[in-house]
N, C-alpha and C. Protein backbone atom coordinates (compact mmCIF):
# COMPACT_ATOMS: atom_id res chain seq x y z
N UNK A 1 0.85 -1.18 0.00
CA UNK A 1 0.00 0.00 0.00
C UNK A 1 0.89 1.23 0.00
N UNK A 2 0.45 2.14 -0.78
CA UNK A 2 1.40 3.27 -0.87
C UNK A 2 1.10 4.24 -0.09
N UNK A 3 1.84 4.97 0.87
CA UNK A 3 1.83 5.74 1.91
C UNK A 3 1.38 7.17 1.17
N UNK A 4 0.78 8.22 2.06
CA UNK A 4 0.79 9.64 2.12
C UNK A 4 1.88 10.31 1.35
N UNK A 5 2.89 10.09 2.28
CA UNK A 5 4.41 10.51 2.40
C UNK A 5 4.86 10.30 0.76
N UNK A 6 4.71 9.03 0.05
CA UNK A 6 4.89 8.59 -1.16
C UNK A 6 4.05 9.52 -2.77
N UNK A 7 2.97 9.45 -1.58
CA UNK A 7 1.87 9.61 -3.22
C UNK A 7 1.76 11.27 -3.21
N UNK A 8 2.09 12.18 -2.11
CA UNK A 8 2.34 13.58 -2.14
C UNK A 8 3.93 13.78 -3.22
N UNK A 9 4.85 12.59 -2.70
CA UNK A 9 6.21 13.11 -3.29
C UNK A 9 5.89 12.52 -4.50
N UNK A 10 5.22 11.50 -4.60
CA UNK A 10 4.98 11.98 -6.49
C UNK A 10 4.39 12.22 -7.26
N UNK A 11 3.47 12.89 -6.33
CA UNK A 11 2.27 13.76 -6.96
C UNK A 11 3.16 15.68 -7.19
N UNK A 12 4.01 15.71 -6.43
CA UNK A 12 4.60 17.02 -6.71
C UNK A 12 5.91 17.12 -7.90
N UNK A 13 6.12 16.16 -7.63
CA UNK A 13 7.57 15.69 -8.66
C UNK A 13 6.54 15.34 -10.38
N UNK A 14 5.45 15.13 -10.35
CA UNK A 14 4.87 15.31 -11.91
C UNK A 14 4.67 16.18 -11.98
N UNK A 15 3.78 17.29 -10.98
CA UNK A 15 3.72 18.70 -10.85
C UNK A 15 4.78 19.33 -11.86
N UNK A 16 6.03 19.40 -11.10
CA UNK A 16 7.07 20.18 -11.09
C UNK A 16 7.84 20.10 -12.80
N UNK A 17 7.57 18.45 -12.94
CA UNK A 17 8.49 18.17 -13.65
C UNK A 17 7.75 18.42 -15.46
N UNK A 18 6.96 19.19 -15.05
CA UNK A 18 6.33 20.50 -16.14
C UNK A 18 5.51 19.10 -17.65
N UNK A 19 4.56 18.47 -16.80
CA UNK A 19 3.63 17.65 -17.66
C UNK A 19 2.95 18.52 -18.14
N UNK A 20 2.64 19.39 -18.59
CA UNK A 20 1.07 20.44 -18.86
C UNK A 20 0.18 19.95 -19.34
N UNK A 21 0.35 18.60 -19.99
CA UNK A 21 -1.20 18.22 -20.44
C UNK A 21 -2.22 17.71 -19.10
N UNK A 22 -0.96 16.87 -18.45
CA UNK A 22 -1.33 15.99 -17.22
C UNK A 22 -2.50 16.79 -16.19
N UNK A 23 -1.72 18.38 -15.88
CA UNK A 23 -1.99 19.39 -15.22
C UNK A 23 -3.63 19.83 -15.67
N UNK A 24 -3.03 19.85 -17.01
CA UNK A 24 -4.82 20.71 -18.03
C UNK A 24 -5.89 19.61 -17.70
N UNK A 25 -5.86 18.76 -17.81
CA UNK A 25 -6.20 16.83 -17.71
C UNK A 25 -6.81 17.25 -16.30
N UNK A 26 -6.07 17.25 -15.25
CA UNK A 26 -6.83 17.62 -14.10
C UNK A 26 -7.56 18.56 -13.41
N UNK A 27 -6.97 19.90 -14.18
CA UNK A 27 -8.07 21.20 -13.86
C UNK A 27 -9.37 20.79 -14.77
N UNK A 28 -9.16 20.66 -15.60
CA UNK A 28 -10.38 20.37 -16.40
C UNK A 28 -11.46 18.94 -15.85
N UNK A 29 -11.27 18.65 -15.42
CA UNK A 29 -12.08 17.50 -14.20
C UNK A 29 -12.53 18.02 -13.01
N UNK A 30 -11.66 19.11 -12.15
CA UNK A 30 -11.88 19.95 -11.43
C UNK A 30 -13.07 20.74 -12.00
N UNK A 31 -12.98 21.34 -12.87
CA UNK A 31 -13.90 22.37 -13.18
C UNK A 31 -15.40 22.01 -13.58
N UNK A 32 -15.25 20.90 -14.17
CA UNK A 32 -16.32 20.11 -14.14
C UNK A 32 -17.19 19.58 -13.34
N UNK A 33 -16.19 19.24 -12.74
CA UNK A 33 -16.70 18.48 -10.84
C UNK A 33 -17.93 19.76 -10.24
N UNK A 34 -16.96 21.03 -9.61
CA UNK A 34 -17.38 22.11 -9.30
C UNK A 34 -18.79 23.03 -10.06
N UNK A 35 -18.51 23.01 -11.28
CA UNK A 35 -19.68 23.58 -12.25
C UNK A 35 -21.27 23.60 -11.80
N UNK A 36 -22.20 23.88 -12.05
CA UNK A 36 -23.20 24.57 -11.31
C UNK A 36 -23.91 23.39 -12.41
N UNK A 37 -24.76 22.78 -11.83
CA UNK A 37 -25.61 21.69 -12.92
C UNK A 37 -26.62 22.58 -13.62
N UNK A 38 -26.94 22.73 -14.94
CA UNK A 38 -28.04 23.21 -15.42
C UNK A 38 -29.20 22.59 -15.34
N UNK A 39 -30.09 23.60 -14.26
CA UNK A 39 -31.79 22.92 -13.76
C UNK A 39 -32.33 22.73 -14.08
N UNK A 40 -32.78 23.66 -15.77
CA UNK A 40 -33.82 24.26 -16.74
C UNK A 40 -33.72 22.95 -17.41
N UNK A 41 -32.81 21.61 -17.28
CA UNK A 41 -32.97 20.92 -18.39
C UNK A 41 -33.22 19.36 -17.53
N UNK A 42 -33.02 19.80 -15.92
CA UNK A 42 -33.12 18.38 -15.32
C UNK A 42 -34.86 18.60 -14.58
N UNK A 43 -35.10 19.67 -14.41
CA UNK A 43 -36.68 19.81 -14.09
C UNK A 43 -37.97 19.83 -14.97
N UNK A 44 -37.60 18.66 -16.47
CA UNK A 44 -38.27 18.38 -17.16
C UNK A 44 -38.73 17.20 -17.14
N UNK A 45 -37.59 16.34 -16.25
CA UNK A 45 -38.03 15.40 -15.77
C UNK A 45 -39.00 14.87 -13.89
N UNK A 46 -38.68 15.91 -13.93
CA UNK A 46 -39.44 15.81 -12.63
C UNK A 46 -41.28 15.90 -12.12
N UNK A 47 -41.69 14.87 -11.91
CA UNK A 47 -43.21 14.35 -12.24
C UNK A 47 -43.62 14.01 -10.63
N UNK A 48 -43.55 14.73 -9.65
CA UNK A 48 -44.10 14.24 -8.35
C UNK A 48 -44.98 14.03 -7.99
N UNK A 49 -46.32 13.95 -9.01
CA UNK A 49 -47.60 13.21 -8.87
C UNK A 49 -47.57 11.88 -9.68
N UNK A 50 -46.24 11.01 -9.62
CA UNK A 50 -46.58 9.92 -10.16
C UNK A 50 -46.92 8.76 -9.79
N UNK A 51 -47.63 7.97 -9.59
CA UNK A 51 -48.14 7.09 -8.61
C UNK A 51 -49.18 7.60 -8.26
N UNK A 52 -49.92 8.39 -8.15
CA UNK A 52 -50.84 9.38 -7.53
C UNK A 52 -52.65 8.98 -7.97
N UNK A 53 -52.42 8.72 -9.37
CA UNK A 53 -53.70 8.07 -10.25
C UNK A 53 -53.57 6.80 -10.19
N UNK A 54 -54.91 6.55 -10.61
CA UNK A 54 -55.35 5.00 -10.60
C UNK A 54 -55.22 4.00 -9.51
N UNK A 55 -54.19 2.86 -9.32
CA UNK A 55 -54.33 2.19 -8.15
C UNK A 55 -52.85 2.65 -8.02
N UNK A 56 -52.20 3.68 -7.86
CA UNK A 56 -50.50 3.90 -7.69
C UNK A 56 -50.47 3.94 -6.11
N UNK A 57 -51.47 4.13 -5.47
CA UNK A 57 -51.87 4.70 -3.81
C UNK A 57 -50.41 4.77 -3.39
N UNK A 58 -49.79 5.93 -4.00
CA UNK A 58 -48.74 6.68 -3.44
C UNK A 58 -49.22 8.15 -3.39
N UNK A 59 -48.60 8.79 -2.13
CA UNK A 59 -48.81 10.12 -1.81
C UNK A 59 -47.52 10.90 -2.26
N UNK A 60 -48.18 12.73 -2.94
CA UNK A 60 -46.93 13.61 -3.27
C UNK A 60 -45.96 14.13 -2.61
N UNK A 61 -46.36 13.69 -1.20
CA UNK A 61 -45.64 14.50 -0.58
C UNK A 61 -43.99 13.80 -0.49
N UNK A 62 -43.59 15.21 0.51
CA UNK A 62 -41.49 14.89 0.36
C UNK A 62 -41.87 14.88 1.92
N UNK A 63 -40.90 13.43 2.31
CA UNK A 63 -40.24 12.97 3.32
C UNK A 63 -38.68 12.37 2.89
N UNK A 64 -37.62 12.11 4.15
CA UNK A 64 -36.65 11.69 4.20
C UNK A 64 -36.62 10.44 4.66
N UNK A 65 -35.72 9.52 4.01
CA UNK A 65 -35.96 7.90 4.38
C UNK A 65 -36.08 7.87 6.03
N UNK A 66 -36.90 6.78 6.03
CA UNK A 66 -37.56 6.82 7.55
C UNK A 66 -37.81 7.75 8.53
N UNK A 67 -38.23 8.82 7.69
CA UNK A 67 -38.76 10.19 8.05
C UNK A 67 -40.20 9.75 9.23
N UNK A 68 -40.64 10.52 10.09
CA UNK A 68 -41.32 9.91 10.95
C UNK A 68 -42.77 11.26 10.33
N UNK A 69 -42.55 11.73 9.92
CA UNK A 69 -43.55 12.90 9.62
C UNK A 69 -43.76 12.80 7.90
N UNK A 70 -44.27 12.44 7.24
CA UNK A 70 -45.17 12.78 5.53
C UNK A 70 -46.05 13.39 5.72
N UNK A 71 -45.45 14.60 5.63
CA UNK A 71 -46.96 15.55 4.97
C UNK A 71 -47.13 15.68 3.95
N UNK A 72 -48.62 15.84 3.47
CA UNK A 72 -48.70 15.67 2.65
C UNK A 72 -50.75 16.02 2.61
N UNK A 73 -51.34 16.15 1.03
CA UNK A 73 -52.79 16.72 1.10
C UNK A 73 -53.27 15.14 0.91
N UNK A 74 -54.53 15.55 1.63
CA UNK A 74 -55.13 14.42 1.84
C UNK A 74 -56.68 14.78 1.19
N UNK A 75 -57.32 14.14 -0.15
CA UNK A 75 -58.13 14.11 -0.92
C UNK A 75 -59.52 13.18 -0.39
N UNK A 76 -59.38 12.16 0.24
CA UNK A 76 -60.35 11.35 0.47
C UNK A 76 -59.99 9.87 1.50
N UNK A 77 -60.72 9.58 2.51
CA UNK A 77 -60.04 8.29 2.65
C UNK A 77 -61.03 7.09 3.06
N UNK A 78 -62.13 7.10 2.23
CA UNK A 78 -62.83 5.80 2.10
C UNK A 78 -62.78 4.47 1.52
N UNK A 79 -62.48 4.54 0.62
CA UNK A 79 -62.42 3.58 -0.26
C UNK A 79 -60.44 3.42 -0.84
N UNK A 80 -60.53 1.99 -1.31
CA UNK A 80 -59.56 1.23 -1.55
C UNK A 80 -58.54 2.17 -2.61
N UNK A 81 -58.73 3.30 -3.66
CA UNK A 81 -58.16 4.13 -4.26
C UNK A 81 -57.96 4.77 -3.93
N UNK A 82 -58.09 5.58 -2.43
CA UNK A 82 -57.41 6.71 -1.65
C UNK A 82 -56.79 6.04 -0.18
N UNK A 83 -56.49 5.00 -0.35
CA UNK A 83 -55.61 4.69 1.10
C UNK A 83 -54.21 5.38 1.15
N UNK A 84 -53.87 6.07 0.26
CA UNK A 84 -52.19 6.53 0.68
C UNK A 84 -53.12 8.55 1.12
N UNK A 85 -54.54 8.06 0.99
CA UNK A 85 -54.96 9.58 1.71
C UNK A 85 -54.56 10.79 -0.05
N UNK A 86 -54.65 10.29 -0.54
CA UNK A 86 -54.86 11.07 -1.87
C UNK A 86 -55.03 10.52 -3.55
N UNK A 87 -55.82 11.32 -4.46
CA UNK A 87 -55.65 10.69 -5.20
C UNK A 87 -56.15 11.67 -6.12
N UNK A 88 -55.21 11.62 -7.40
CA UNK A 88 -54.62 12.91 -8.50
C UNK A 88 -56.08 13.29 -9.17
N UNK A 89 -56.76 12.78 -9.23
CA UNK A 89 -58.15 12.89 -10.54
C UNK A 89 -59.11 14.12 -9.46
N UNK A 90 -59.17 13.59 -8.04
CA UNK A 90 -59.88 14.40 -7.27
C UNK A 90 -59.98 16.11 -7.49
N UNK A 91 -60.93 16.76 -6.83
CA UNK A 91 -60.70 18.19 -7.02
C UNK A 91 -61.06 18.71 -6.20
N UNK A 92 -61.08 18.14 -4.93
CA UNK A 92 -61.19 19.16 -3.53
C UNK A 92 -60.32 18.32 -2.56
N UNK A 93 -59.90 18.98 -1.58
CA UNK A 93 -59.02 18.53 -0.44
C UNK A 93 -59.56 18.89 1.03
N UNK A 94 -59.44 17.26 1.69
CA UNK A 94 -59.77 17.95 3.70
C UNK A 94 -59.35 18.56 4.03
N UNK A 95 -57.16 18.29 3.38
CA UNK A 95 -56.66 18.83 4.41
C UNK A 95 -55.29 18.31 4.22
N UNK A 96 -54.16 18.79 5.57
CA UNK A 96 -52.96 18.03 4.81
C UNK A 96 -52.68 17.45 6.32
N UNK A 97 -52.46 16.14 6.38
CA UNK A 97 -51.70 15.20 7.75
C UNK A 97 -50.58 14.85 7.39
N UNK A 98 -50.11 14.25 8.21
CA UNK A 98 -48.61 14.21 8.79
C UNK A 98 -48.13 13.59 8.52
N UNK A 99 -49.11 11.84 8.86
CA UNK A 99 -48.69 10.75 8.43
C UNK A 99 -48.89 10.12 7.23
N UNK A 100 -48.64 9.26 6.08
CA UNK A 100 -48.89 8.69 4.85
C UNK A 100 -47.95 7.57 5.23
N UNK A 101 -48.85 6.47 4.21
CA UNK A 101 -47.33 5.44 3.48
C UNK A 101 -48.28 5.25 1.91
N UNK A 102 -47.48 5.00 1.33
CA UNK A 102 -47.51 4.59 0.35
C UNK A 102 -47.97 3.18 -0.21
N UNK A 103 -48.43 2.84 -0.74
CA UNK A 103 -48.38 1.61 -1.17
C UNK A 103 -49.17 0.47 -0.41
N UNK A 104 -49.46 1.02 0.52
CA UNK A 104 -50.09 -0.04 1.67
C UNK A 104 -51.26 -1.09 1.33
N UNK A 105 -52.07 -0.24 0.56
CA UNK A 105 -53.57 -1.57 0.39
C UNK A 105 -54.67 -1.08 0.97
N UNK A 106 -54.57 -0.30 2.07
CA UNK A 106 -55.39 -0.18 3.11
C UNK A 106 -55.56 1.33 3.94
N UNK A 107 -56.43 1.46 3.51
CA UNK A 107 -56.50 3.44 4.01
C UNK A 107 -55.90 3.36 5.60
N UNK A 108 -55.12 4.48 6.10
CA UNK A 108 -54.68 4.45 6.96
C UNK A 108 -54.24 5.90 7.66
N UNK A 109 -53.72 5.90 8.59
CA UNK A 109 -53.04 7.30 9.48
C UNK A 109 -53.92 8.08 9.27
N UNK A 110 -53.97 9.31 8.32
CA UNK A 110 -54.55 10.17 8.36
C UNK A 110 -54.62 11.20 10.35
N UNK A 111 -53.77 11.20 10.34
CA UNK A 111 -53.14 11.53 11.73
C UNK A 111 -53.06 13.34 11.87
N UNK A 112 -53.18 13.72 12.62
CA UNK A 112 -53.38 15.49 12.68
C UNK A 112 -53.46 15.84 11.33
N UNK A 113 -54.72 15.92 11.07
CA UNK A 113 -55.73 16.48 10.13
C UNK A 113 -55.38 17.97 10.16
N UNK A 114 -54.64 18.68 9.65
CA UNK A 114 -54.94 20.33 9.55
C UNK A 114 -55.77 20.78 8.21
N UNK A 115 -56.08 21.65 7.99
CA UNK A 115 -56.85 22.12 6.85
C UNK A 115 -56.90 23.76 7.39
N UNK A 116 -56.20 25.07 6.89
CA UNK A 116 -56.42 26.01 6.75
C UNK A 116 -57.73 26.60 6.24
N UNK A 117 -57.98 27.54 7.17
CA UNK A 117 -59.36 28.18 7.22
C UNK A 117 -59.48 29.28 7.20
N UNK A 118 -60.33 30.61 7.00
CA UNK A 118 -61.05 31.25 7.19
C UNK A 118 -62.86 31.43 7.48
N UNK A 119 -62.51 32.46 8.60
CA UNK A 119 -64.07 32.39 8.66
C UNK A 119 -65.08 31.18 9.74
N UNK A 120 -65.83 30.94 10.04
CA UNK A 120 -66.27 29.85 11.08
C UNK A 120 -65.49 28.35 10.77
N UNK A 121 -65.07 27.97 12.30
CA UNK A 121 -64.49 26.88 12.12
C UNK A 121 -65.77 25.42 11.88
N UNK A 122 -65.19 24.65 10.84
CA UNK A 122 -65.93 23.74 10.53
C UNK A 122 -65.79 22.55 11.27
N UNK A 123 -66.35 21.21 11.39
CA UNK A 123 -65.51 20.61 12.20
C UNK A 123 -66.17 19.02 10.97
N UNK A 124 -66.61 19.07 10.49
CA UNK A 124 -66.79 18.13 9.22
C UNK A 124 -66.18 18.36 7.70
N UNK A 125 -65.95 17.46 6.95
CA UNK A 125 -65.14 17.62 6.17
C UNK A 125 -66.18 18.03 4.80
N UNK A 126 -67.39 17.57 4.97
CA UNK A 126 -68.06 17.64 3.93
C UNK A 126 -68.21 16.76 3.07
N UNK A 127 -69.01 16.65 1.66
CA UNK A 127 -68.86 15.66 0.93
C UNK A 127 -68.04 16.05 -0.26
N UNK A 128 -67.47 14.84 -1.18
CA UNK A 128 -66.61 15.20 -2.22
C UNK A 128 -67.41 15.99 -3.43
N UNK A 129 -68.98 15.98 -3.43
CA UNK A 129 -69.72 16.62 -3.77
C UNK A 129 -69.73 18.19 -4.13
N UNK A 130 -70.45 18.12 -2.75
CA UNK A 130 -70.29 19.94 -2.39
C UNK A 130 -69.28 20.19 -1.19
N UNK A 131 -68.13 20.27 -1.52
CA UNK A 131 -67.15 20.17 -0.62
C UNK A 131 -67.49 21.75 0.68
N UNK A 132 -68.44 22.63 0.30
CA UNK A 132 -68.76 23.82 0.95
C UNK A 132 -69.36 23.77 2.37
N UNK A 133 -70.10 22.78 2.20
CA UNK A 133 -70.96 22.03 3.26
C UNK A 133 -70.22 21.83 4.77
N UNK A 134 -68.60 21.87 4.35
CA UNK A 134 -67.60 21.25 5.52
C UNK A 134 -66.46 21.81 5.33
N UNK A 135 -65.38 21.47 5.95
CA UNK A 135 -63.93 22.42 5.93
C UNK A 135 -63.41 22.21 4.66
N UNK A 136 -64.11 20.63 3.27
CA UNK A 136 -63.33 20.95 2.33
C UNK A 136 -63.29 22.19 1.44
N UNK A 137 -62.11 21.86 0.38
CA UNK A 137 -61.92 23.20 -0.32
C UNK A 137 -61.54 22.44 -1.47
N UNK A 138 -62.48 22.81 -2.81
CA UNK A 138 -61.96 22.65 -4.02
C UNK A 138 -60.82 23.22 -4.63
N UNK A 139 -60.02 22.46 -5.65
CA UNK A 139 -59.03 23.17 -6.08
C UNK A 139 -58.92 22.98 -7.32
C-alpha cells in the first residue's frame, strides 16, 4: 500500500516536472466536478404526482428515508383508491396530515388532520360533492 508521504512526493515531482497536459487533464475534471448543474434541463423530468392516479396509492408528498412525519394533502379516505390519503383525478381537499405510506392496500393514518381556514371553524369535512358544506376546499 502506498503511503501519504509517497503519493504527495509523487504527486509534486509530476507537478514540477512540467507535464502540462497531465496538469490541463486535471483542472479540467476539477472544473467540471465544481460547475453549477443546469436545472432548466433536469426539471423536465421531474413528475411528483406519479403514482398518484389509478391504483399507484402513493402520496406527493417529500419525506426523508424513515422520516417519521409525511406531509402531505389528503383528498379522500374511504375507499380502496385513496388509502395513501390522496388521489390525483380528485378536485377538492380535507386537508394536509402528517402521516402517509404509500403503497399499503389499506386506508390508513390520516393523523393530525390540519386544513387552513377562514371564517367559522368547521368541524366536518363535507362531501366530495359539495365540498362547501364542511372544511373541504376545491381546487
Amino acid at each position: 500500500m502506498i503511503s501519504r508521504r509517497s503519493f504527495v512526493t509523487g504527486a509534486s515531482a509530476v507537478a514540477v516536472s512540467g507535464l502540462p497536459k497531465l496538469h490541463a487533464g486535471v483542472g479540467h475534471l476539477l472544473t467540471q466536478a465544481t460547475r453549477e448543474p443546469d436545472t432548466a434541463d433536469i426539471l423536465q423530468f421531474v413528475k411528483p404526482a406519479i403514482g398518484t392516479g389509478g391504483h399507484g396509492h402513493t402520496y406527493p408528498g417529500a419525506t426523508v428515508p424513515f422520516g417519521m412525519v409525511q406531509l402531505s394533502p389528503d383528498t379522500y379516505n374511504r375507499e380502496w383508491d385513496w388509502c395513501s390519503g390522496y388521489q390525483y383525478a380528485d378536485d377538492s381537499i380535507m386537508g394536509f396530515s402528517h402521516t402517509h405510506l404509500s403503497g399499503t392496500g389499506i386506508g390508513d393514518m390520516l393523523d393530525i388532520l390540519l386544513m387552513p381556514c377562514t371564517g367559522t371553524v368547521k368541524t366536518v369535512p363535507g362531501s366530495r360533492s359539495n365540498p362547501e358544506e364542511g372544511y373541504r376546499s376545491r381546487f
